[in-house]
Protein backbone atom coordinates (compact mmCIF):
# COMPACT_ATOMS: atom_id res chain seq x y z
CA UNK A 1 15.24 347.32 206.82
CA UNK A 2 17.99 344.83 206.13
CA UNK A 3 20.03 343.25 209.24
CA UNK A 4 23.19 342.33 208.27
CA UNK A 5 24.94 339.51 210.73
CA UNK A 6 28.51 340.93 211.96
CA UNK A 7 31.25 338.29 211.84
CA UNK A 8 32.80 337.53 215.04
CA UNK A 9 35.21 334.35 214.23
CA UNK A 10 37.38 336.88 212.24
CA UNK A 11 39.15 339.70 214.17
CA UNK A 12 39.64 342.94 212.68
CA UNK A 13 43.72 343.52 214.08
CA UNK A 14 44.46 340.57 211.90
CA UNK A 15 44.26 342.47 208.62
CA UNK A 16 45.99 345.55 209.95
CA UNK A 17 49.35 346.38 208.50
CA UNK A 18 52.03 348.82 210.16
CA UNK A 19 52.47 351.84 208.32
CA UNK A 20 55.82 352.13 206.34
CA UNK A 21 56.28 355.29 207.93
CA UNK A 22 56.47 353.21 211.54
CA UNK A 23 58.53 350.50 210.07
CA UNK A 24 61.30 352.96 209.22
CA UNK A 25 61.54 354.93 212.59
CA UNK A 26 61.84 351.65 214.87
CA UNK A 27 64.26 350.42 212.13
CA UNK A 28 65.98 353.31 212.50
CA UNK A 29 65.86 353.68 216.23
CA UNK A 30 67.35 350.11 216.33
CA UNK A 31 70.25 351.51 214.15
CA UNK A 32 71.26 354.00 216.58
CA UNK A 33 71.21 352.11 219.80
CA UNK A 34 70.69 348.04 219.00
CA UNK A 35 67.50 346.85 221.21
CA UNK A 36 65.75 350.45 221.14
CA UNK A 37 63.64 349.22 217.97
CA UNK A 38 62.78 346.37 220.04
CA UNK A 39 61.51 348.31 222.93
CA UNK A 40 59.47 350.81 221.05
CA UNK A 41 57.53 347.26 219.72
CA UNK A 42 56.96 346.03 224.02
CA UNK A 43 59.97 343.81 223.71
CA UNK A 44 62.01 344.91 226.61
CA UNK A 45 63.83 341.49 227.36
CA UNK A 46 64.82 340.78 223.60
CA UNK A 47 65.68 344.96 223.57
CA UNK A 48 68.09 344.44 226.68
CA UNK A 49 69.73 341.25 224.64
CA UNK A 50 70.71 343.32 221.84
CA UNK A 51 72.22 346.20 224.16
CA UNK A 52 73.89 343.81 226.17
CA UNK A 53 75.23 342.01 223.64
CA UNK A 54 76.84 345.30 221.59
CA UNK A 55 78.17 346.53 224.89
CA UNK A 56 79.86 343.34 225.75
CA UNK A 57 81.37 343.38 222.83
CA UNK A 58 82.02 347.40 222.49
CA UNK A 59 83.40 347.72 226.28
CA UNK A 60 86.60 345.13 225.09
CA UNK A 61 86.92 346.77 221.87
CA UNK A 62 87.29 350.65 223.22
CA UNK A 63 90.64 349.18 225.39
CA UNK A 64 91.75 347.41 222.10
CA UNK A 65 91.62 351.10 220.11
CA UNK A 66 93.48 352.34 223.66
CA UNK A 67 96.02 349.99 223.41
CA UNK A 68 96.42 350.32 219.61
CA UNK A 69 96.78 353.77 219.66
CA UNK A 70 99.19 353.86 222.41
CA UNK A 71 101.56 351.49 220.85
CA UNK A 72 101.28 353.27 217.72
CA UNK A 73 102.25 356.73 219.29
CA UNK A 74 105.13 354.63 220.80
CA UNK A 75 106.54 353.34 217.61
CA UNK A 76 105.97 356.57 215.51
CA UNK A 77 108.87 357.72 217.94
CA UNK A 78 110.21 354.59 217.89
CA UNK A 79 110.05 353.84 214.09
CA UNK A 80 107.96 355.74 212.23
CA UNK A 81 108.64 354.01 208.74
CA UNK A 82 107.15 350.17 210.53
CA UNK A 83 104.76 351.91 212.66
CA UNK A 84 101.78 351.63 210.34
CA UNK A 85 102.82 347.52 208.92
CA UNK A 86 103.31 346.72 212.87
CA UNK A 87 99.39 348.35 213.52
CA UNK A 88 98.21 346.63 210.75
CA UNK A 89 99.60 342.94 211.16
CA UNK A 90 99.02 343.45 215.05
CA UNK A 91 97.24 340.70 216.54
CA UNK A 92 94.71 343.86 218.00
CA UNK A 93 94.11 344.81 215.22
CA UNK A 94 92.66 341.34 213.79
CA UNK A 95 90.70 341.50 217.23
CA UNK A 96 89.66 344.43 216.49
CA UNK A 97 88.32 344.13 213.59
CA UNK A 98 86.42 340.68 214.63
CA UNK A 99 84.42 342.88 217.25
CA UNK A 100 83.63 345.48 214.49
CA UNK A 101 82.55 342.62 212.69
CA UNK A 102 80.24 341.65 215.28
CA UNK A 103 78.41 344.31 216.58
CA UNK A 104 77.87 345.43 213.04
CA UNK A 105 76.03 341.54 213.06
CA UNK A 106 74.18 342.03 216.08
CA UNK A 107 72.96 345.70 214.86
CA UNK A 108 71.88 344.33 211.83
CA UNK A 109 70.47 341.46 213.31
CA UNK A 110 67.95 344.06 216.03
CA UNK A 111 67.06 346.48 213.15
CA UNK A 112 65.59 343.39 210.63
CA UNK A 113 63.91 341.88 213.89
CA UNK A 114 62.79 345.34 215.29
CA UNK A 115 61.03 345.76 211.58
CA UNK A 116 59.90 342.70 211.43
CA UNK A 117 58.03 342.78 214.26
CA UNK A 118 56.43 346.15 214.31
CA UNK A 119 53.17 345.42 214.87
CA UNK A 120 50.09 348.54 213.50
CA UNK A 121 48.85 350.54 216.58
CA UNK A 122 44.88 349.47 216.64
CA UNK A 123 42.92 352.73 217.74
C-alpha cells in the first residue's frame, strides 16, 4: 500500500472559480438596486456606497422632473408651439440629463465590481 503525501502549502479555494450562473444573478441584482450585488458578495460598506451614491444623486433629480414637468404644463397653456424648444434648451434639462448620466456610471460601475468580485461558495 502506497502513501501518497497531501500538499498543504497549496490551498484548495484558490483554484475555485464562481459559477457563471452566480456571476449573472449578483450582476444582475446590482442592476436593479446599485450596491445589492455587492452585498450578496459580504461587502456591505462598498454596497451602502453605491446606494448612497445613486440616491444622492436620484433624490435631486426626481424635483428636477417635478419642476420640468410643471413648467411644461405651464407653458403648454401658455405657448404650446415653444413649450417643447423651452423644455429642451432648459438649463433642467441639461441637469437633468448630467444626473442620468451619472447614476447610469455609478450602476455600471457596482454591477462590473459586484461581478468581479463574486467569489465561488466553498462547501
Amino acid at each position: 500500500m502506497q502513501i501518497y503525501p497531501v500538499n498543504t502549502t497549496s490551498s484548495f479555494s484558490q483554484n475555485i472559480k464562481p459559477k457563471t450562473g452566480k456571476k449573472t444573478a449578483v450582476g444582475l441584482s446590482s442592476f436593479i438596486v446599485p450596491g445589492l450585488g455587492q452585498a450578496v458578495n459580504n461587502q456591505w460598506g462598498k454596497g451602502a456606497l453605491f446606494l448612497a451614491g445613486t440616491t444622492a444623486i436620484r433624490i435631486p433629480a426626481r424635483k428636477l422632473v417635478q419642476k420640468m414637468t410643471i413648467d411644461l404644463a405651464h407653458n403648454l397653456k401658455k405657448a404650446p408651439e415653444q413649450a417643447w424648444n423651452n423644455l429642451i434648451q432648459s438649463k433642467d434639462t441639461k441637469k437633468f440629463a448630467l444626473a442620468l448620466l451619472g447614476m447610469f456610471a455609478i450602476q455600471l460601475i457596482s454591477v462590473v465590481d459586484a461581478v468581479k468580485n463574486t467569489k465561488a461558495d466553498v462547501e
